[in-house]
C-alpha atoms as a PDB file:
ATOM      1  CA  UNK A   1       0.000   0.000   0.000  1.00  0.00           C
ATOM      2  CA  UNK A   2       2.876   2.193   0.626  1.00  0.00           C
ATOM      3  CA  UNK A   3       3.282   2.489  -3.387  1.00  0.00           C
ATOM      4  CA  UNK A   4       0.737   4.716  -3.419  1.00  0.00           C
ATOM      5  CA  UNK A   5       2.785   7.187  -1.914  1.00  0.00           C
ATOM      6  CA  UNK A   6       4.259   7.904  -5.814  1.00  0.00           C
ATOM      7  CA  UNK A   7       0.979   9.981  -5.607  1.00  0.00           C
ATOM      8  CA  UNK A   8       3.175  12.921  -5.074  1.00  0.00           C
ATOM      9  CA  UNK A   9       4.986  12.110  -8.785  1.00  0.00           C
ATOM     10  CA  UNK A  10       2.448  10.297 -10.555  1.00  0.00           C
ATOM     11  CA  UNK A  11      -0.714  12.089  -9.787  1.00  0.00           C
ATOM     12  CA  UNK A  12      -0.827  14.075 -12.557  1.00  0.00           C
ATOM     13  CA  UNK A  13      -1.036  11.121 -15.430  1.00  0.00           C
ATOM     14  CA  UNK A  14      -0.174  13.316 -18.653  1.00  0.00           C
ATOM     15  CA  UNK A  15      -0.167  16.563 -20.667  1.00  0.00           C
ATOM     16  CA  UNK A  16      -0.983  16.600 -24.124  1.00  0.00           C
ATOM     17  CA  UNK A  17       0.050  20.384 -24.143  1.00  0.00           C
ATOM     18  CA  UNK A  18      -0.268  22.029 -27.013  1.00  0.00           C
ATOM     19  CA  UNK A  19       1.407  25.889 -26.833  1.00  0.00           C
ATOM     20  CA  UNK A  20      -1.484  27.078 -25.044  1.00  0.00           C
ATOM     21  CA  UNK A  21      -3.996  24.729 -22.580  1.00  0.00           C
ATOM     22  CA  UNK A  22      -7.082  23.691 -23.457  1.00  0.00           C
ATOM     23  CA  UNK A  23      -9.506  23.942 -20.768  1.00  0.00           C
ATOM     24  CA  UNK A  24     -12.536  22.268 -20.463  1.00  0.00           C
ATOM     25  CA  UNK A  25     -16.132  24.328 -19.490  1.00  0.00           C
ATOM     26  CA  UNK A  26     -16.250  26.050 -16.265  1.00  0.00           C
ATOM     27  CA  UNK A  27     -18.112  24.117 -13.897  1.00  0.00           C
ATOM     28  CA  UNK A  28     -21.111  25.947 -11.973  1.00  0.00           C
ATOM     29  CA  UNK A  29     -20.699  25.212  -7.997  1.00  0.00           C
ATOM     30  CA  UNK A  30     -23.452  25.119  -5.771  1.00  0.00           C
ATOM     31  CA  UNK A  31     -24.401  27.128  -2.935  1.00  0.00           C
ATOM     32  CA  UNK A  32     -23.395  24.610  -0.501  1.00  0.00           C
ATOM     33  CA  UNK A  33     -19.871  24.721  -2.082  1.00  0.00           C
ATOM     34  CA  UNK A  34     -20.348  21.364  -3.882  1.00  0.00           C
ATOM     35  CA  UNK A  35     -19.186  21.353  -7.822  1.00  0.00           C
ATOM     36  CA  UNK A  36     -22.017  20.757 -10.017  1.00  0.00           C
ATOM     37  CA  UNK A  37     -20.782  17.806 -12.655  1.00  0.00           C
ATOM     38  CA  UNK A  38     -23.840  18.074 -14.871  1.00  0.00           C
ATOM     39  CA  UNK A  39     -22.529  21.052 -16.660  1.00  0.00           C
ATOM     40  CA  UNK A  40     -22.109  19.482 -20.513  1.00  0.00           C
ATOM     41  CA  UNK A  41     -18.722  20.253 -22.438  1.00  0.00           C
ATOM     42  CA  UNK A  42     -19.040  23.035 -25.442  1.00  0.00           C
ATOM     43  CA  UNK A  43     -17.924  21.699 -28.312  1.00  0.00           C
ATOM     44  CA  UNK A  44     -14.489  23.032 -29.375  1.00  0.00           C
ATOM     45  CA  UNK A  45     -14.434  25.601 -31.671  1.00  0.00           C
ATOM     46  CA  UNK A  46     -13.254  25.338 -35.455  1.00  0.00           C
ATOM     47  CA  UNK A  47     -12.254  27.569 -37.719  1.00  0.00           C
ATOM     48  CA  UNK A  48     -13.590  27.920 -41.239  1.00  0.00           C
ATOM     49  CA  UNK A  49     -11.524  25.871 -43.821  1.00  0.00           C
ATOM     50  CA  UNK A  50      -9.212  27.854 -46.123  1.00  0.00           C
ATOM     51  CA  UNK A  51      -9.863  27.982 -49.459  1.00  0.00           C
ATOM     52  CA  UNK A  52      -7.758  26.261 -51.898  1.00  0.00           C
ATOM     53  CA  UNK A  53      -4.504  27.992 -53.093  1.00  0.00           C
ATOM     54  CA  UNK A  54      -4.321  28.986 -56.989  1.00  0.00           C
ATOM     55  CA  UNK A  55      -1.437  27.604 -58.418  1.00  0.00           C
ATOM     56  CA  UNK A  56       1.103  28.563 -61.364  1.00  0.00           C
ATOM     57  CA  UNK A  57       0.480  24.895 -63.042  1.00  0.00           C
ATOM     58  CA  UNK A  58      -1.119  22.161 -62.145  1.00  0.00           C
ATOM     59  CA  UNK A  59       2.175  20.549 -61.256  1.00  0.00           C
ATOM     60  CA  UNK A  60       3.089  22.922 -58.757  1.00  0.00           C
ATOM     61  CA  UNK A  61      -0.425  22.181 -57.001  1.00  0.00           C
ATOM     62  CA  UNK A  62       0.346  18.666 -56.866  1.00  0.00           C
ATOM     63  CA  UNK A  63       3.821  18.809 -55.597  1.00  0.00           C
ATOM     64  CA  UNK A  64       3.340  18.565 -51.645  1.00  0.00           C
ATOM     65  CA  UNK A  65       4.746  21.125 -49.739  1.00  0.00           C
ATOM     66  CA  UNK A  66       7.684  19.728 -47.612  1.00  0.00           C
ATOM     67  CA  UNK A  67       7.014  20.056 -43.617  1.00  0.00           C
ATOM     68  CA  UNK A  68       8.118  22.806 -41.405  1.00  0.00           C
ATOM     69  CA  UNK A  69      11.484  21.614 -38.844  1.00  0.00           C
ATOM     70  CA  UNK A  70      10.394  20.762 -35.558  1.00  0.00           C
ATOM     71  CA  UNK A  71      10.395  23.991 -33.325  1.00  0.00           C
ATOM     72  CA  UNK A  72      10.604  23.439 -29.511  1.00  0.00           C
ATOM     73  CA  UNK A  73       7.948  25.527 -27.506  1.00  0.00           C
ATOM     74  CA  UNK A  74       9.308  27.881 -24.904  1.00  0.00           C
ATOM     75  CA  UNK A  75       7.504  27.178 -21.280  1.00  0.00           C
ATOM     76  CA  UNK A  76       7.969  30.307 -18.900  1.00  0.00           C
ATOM     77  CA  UNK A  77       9.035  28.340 -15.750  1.00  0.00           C
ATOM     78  CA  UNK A  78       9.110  30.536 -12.676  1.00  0.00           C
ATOM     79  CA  UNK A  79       8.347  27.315 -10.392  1.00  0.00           C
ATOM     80  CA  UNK A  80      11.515  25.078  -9.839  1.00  0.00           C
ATOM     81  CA  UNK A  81      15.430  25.107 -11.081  1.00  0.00           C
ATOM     82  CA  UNK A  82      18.233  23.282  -9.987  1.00  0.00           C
ATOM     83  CA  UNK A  83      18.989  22.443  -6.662  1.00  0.00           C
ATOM     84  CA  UNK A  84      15.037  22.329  -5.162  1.00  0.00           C
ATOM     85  CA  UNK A  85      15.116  19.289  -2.907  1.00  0.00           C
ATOM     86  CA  UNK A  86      11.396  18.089  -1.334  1.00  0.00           C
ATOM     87  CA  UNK A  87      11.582  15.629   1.595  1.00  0.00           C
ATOM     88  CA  UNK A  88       8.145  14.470   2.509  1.00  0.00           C
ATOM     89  CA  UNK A  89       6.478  11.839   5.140  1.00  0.00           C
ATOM     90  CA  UNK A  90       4.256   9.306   3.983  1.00  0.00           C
ATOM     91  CA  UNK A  91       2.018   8.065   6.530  1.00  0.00           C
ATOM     92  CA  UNK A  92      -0.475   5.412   5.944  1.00  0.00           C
ATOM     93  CA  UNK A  93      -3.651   5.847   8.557  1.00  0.00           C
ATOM     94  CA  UNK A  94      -1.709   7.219  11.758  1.00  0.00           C
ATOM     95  CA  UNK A  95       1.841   5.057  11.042  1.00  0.00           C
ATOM     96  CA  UNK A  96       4.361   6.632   9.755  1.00  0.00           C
ATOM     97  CA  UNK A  97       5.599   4.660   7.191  1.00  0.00           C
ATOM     98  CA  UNK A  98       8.253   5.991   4.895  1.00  0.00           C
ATOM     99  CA  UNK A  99       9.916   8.884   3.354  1.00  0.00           C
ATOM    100  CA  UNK A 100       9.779  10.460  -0.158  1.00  0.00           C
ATOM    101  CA  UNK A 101      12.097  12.678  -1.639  1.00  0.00           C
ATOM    102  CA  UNK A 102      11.979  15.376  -4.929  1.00  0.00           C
ATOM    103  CA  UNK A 103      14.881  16.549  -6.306  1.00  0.00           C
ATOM    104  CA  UNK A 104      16.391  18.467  -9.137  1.00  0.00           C
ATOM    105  CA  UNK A 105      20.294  17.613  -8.556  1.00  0.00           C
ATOM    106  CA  UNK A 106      21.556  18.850 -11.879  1.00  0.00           C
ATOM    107  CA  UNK A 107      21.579  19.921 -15.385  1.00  0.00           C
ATOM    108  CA  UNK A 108      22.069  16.624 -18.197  1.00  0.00           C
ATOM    109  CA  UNK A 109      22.388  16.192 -22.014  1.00  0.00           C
ATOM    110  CA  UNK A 110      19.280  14.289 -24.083  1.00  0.00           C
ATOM    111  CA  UNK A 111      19.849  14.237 -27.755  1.00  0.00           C
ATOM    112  CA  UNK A 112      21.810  17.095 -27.780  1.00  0.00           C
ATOM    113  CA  UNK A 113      18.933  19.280 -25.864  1.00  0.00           C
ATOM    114  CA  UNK A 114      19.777  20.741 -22.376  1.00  0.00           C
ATOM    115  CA  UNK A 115      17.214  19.166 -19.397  1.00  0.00           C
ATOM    116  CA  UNK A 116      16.538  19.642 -15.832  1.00  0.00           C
ATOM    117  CA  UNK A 117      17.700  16.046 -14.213  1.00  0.00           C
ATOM    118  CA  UNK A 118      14.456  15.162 -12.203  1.00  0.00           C
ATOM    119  CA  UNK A 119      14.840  12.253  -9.194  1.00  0.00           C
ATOM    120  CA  UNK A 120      11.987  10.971  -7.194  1.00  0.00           C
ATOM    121  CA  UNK A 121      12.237   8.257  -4.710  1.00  0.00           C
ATOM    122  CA  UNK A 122      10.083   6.441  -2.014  1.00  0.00           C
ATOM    123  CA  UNK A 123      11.478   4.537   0.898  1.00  0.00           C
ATOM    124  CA  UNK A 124       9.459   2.048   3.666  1.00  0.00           C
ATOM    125  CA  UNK A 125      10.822   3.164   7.136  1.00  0.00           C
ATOM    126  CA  UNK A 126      12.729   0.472   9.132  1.00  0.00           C
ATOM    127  CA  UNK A 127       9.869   0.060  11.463  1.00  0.00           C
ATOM    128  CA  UNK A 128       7.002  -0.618   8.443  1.00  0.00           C
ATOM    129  CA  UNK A 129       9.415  -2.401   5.807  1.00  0.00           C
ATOM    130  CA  UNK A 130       8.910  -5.716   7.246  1.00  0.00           C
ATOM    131  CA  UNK A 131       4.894  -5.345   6.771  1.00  0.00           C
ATOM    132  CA  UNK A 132       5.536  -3.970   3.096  1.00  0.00           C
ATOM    133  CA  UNK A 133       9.111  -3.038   1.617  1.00  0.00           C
ATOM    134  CA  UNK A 134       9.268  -0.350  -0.914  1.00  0.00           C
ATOM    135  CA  UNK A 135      12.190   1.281  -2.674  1.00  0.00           C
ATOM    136  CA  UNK A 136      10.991   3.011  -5.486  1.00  0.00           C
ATOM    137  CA  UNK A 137      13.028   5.239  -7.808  1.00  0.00           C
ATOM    138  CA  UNK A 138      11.792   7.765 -10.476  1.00  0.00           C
ATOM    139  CA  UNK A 139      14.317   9.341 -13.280  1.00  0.00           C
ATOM    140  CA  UNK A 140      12.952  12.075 -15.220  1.00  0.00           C
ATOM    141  CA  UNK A 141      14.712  14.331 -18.467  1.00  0.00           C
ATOM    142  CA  UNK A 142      12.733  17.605 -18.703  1.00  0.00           C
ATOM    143  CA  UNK A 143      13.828  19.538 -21.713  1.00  0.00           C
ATOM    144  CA  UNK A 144      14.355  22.903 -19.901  1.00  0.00           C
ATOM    145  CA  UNK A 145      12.798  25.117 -22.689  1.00  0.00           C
ATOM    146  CA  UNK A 146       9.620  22.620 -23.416  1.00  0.00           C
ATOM    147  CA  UNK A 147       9.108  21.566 -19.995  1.00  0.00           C
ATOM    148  CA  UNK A 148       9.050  17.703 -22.067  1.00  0.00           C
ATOM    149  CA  UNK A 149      10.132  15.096 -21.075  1.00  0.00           C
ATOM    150  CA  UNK A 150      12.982  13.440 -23.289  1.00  0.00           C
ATOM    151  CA  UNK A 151      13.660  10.001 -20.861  1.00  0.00           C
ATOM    152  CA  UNK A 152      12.244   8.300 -18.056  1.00  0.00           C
ATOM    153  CA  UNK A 153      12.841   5.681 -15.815  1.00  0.00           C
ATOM    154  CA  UNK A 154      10.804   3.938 -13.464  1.00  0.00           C
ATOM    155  CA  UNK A 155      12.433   1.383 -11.084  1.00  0.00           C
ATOM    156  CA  UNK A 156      10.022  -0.284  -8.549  1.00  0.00           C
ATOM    157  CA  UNK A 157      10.975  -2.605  -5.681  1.00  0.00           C
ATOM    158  CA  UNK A 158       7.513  -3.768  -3.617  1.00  0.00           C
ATOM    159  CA  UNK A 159       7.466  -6.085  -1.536  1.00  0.00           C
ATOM    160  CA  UNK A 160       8.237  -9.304  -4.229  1.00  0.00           C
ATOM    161  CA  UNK A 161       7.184  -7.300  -6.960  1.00  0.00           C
ATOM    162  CA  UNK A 162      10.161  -5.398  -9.214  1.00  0.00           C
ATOM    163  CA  UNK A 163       9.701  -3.194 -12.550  1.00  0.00           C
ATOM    164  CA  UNK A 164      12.307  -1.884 -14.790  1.00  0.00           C
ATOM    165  CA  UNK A 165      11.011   0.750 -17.799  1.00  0.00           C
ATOM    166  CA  UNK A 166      12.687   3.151 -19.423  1.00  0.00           C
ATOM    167  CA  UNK A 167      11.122   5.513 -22.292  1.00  0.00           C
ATOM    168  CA  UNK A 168      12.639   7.654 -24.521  1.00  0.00           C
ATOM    169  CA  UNK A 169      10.623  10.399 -26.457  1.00  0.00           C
ATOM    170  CA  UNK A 170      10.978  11.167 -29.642  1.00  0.00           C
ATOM    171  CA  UNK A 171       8.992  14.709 -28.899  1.00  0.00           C
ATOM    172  CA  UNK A 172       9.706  15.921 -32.926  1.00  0.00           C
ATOM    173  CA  UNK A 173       8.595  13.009 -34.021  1.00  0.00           C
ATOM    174  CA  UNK A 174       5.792  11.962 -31.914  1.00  0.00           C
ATOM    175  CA  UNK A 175       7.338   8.509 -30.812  1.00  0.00           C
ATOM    176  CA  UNK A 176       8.200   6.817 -27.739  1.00  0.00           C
ATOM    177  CA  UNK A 177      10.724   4.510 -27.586  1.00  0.00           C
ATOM    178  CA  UNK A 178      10.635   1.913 -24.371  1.00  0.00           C
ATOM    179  CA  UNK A 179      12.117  -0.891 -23.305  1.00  0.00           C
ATOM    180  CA  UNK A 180       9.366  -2.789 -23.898  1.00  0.00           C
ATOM    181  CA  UNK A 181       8.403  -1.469 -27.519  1.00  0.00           C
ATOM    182  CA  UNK A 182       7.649   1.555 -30.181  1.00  0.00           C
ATOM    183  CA  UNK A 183       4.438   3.679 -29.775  1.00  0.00           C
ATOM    184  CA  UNK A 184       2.901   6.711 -31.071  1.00  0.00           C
ATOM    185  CA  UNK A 185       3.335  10.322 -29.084  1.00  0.00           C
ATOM    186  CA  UNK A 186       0.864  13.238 -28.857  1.00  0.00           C
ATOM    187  CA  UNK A 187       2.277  16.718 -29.145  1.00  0.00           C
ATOM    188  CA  UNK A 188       4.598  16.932 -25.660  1.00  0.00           C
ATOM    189  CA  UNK A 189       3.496  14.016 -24.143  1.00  0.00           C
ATOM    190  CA  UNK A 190       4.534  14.450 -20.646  1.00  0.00           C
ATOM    191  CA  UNK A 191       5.865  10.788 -18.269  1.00  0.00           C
ATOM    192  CA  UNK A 192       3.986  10.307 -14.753  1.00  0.00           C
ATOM    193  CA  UNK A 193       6.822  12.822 -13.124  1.00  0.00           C
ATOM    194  CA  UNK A 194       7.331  15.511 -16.081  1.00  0.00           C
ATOM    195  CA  UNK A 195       3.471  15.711 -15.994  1.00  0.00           C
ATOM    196  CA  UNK A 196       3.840  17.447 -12.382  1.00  0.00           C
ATOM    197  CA  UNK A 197       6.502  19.349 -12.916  1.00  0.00           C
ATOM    198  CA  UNK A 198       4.614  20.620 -16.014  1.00  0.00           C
ATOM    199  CA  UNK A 199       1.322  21.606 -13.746  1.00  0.00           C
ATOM    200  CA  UNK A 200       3.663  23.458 -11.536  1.00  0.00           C
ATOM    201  CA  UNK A 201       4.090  26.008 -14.539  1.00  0.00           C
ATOM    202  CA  UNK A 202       0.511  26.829 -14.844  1.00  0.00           C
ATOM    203  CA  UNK A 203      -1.025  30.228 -13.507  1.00  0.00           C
ATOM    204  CA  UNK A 204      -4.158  29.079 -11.678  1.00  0.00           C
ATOM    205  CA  UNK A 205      -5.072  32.657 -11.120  1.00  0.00           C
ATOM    206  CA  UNK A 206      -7.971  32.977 -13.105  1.00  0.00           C
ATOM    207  CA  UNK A 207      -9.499  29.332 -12.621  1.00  0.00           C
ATOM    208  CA  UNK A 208     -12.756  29.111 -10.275  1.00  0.00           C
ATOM    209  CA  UNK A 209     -13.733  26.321  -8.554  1.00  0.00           C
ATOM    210  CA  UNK A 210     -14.703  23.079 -10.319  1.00  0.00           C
ATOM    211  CA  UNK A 211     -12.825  24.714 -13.353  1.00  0.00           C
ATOM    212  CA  UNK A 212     -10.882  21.644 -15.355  1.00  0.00           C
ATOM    213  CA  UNK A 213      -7.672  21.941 -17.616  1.00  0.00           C
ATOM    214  CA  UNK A 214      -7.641  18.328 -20.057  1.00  0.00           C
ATOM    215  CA  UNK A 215      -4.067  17.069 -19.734  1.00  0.00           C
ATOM    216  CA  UNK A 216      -2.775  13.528 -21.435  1.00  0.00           C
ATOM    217  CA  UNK A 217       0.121  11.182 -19.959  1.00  0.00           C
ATOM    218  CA  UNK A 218       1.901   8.554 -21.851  1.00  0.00           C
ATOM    219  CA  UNK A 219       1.770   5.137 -19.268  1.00  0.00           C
ATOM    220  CA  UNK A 220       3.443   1.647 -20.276  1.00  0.00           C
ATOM    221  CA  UNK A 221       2.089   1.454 -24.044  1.00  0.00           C
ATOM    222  CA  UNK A 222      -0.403   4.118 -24.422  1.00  0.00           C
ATOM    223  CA  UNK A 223      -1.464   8.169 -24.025  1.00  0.00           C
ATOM    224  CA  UNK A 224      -4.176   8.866 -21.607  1.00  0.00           C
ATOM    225  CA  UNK A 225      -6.022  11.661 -21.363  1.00  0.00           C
ATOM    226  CA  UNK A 226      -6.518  13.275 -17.654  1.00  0.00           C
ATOM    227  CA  UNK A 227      -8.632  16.396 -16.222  1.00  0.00           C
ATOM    228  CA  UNK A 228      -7.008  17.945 -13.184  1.00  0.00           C
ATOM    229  CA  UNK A 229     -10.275  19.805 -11.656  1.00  0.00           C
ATOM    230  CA  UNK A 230      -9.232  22.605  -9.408  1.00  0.00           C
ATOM    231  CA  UNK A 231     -11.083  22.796  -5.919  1.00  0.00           C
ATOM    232  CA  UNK A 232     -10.507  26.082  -4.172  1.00  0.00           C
ATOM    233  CA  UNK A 233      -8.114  27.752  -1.790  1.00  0.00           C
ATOM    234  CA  UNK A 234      -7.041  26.593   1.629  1.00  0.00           C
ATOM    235  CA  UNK A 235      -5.038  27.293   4.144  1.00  0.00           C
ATOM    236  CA  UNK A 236      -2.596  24.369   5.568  1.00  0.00           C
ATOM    237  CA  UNK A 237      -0.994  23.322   8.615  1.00  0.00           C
ATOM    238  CA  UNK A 238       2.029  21.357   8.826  1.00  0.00           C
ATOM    239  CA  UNK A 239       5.599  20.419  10.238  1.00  0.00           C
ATOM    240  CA  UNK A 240       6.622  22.563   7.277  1.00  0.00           C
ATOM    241  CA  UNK A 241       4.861  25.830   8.175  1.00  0.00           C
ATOM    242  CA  UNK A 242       1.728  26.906   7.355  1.00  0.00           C
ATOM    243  CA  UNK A 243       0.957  27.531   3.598  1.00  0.00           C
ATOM    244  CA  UNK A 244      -1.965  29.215   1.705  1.00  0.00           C
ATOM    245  CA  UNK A 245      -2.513  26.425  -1.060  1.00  0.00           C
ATOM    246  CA  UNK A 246      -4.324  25.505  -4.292  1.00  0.00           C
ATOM    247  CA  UNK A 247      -6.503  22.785  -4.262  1.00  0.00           C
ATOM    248  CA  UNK A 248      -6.526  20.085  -7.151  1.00  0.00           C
ATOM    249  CA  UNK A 249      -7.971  16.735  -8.044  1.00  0.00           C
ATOM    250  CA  UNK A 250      -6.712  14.690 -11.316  1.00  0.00           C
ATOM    251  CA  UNK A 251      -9.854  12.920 -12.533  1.00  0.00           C
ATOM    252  CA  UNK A 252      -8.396   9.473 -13.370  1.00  0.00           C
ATOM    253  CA  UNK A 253     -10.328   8.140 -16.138  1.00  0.00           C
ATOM    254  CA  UNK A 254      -8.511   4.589 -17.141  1.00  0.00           C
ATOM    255  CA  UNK A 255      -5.354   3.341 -16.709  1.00  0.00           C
ATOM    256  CA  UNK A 256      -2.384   4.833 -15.415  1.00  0.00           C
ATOM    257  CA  UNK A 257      -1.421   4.010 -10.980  1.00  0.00           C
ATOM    258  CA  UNK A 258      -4.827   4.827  -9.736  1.00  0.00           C
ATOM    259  CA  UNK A 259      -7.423   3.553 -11.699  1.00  0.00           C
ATOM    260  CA  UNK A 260      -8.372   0.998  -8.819  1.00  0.00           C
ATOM    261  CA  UNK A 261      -7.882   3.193  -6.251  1.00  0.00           C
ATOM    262  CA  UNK A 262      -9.445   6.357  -4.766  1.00  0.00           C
ATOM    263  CA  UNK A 263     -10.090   9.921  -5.104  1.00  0.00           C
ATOM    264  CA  UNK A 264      -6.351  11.364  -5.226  1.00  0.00           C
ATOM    265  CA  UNK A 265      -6.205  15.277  -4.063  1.00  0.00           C
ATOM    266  CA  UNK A 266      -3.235  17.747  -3.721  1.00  0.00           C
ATOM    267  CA  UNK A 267      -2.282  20.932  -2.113  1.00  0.00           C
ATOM    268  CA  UNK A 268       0.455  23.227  -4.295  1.00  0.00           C
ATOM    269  CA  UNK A 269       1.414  26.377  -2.576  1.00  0.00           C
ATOM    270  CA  UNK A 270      -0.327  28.922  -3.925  1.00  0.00           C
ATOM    271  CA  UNK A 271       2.616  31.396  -4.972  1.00  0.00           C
ATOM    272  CA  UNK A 272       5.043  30.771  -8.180  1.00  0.00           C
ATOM    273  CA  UNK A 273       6.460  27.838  -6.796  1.00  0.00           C
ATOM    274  CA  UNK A 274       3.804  25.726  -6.267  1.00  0.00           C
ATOM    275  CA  UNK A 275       5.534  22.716  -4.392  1.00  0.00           C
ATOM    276  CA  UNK A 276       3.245  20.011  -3.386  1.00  0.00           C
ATOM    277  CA  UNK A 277       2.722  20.451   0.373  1.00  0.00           C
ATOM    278  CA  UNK A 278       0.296  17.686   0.832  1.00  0.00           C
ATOM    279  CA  UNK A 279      -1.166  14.580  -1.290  1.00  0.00           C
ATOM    280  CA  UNK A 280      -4.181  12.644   0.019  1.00  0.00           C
ATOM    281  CA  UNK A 281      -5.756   9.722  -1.322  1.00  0.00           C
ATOM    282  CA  UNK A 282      -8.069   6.793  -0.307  1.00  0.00           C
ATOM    283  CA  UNK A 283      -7.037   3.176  -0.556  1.00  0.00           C
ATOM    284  CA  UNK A 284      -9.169   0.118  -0.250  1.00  0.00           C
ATOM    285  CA  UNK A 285      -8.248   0.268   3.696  1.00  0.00           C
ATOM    286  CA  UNK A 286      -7.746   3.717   4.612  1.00  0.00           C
ATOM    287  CA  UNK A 287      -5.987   6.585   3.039  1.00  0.00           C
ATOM    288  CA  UNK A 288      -2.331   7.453   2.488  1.00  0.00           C
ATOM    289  CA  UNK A 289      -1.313  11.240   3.209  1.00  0.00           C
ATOM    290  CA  UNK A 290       1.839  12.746   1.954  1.00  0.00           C
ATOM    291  CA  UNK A 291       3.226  15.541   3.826  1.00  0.00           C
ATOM    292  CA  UNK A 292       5.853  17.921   3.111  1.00  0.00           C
ATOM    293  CA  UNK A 293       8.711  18.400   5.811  1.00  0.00           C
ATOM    294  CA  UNK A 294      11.065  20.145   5.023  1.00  0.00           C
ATOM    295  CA  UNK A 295      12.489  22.108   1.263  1.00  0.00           C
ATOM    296  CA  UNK A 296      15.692  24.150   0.112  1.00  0.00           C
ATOM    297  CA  UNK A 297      17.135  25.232  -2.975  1.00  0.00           C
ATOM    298  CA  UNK A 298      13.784  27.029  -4.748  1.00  0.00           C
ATOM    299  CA  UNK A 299      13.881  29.074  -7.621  1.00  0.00           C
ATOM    300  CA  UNK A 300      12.418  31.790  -5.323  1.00  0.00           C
ATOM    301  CA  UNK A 301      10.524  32.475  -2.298  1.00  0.00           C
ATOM    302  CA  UNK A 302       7.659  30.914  -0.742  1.00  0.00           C
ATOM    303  CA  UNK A 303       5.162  33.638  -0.425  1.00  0.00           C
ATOM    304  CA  UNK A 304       2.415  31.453   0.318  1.00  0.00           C
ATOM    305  CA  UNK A 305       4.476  30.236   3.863  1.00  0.00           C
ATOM    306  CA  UNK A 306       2.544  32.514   6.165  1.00  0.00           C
ATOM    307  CA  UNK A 307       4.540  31.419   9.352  1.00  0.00           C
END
C-alpha cells in the first residue's frame, strides 16, 4: 500500500500540451460549495476551412509542400530550477511509514537538448518495511525550454514485486521509444513525473472552482487523457509551516497508478512555486497522506508560507 505514496509524482497522469492549454467548461458550484458535474462540455471551436490555393500549373499544385522543422515551444518556468530538494512523510492511517524525496540535482544532455535532471524516490521506514518493503526510484529528463520530457525511468521494488522501464521520447517526431516497444506520441506528451513538474508552470489565477484543464500522460504502451479539476483555496498546517494552497484533483479516467484506487487530491502552494505540500488519497483500507517536511534550494521564495 505504501506504493501509493508515488501519488506525489504520478498524480498528474499526462499533458498533451499544445502551446497554449485547453480547458474544459467552467463548472457551476453550488451554494453549498459542492461542484455541479452536470454542466455538458461546449464543443471546441473550429475555424472555417481555407480555401484552396491557386497555383502557377497544375504541377506545382500537386507537388506537396515539404514540412516545417520541428520547433521546440518555450515554457515560462518561474516554479523550480536546480537544486530544489522536497523531503516528505508518507504516513499510511496514523503510522508513519516511509519517506519520499523530490529533487532536481543537476543539469544533463538528451539528444543534444539541455534538461533539468528530475529524481523521485520512495522509501518504507525500518519500522514498516517488514509489513511492506518499498524502494521506489523515479528518473525524469525535462527539456528545460519545453518543460518535455525526453527520458524516463521507473524502477520499482515492492514487496516481491520489481519493474524496470525506461522511455525515450521522440517529442519531434511523436514517438516513444521503451524498453518494452515503439508507440505513437501526442504533441509533448509528458511521463507520470514531467506531468507534475509541467502543472507546476501553470497560472491558476484565473481558474474558479470546479474549473478543469484536459491534460494527457503517456503510461506503459499508451497516451491517456486526464482532467485535473481545481477545488478552491485553503489554508494548511504542517511540520513545514503553514501555507496558503491551491486545491486540485486529477480525474483518473482509465489506466495509469490509480485507476483501482481512490479519489487522489493535492495541495500546491499557492505562490510561483507551487511545491506540493500535501497529497491525500483513499485506498481500499484507509488513506495514504503525503506531507511535506522540510524544502531548500527554490527558484524563489515561498510567499504562500505565512509562518
Amino acid at each position: 500500500m505504501l506504493a501509493a505514496a508515488s501519488i506525489i509524482g504520478v498524480a498528474f497522469l499526462a499533458a498533451q500540451t499544445a502551446p497554449k492549454q485547453k480547458k474544459l467548461p467552467r463548472k457551476t458550484t453550488s451554494q453549498d460549495g459542492n461542484v455541479d458535474t452536470t454542466a455538458h462540455a461546449r464543443p471546441d471551436s473550429t475555424a472555417p476551412a481555407a480555401g484552396p490555393a491557386r497555383a502557377a500549373d497544375s504541377t506545382a499544385a500537386a507537388r506537396p509542400s515539404p514540412s516545417p522543422p520541428f520547433q521546440y515551444r518555450k515554457v515560462q518556468n518561474d516554479a523550480f530550477g536546480v537544486g530544489e530538494r522536497l523531503m516528505f512523510n508518507v504516513n499510511y492511517g496514523f503510522i508513519n511509514a516511509g519517506d519520499a524525496v523530490m529533487s532536481i540535482p543537476g543539469y544533463d544532455t538528451v539528444d543534444g537538448r539541455r534538461c533539468y535532471r528530475v529524481e523521485f524516490t520512495v522509501n518504507s521506514l525500518p519500522s514498516f518495511a517488514w509489513i511492506y518493503k518499498v524502494e521506489d526510484r523515479y528518473l525524469t529528463y525535462i527539456d528545460v525550454d519545453a518543460i518535455a520530457p525526453l527520458k524516463f525511468e521507473q524502477h520499482i521494488r515492492e514487496g516481491t514485486y520489481r519493474r524496470d522501464f525506461i522511455a525515450e521520447f521522440d517529442q519531434a517526431n511523436h514517438i516513444a521509444k521503451t524498453s518494452e516497444g515503439q508507440y505513437p506520441i501526442p504533441d509533448y506528451v509528458h511521463d507520470i513525473m514531467s506531468a507534475f513538474y509541467y502543472v507546476r508552470t501553470i497560472d491558476f489565477s484565473s481558474f474558479i472552482p470546479g474549473e478543469v484543464t484536459t491534460l494527457s500522460n503517456f503510461y506503459k504502451d499508451k497516451s491517456y487523457e486526464l482532467g485535473v479539476r481545481f477545488l478552491g483555496r485553503q489554508e494548511l498546517e504542517l511540520a513545514a509551516g503553514t501555507f496558503r494552497t491551491l486545491v486540485v484533483e486529477p480525474l483518473v479516467k482509465e489506466g495509469g497508478l490509480f485507476k483501482s484506487e481512490g479519489r487522489i487530491v493535492i495541495w500546491l502552494s499557492d505562490d510561483e512555486r507551487k511545491i506540493p505540500v500535501r497529497v491525500n488519497t483513499k485506498v481500499i483500507i484507509g488513506s495514504i497522506d503525503v506531507e511535506l517536511t522540510s524544502y531548500s534550494g527554490l527558484a524563489g521564495p515561498l510567499r504562500a508560507r505565512t509562518k
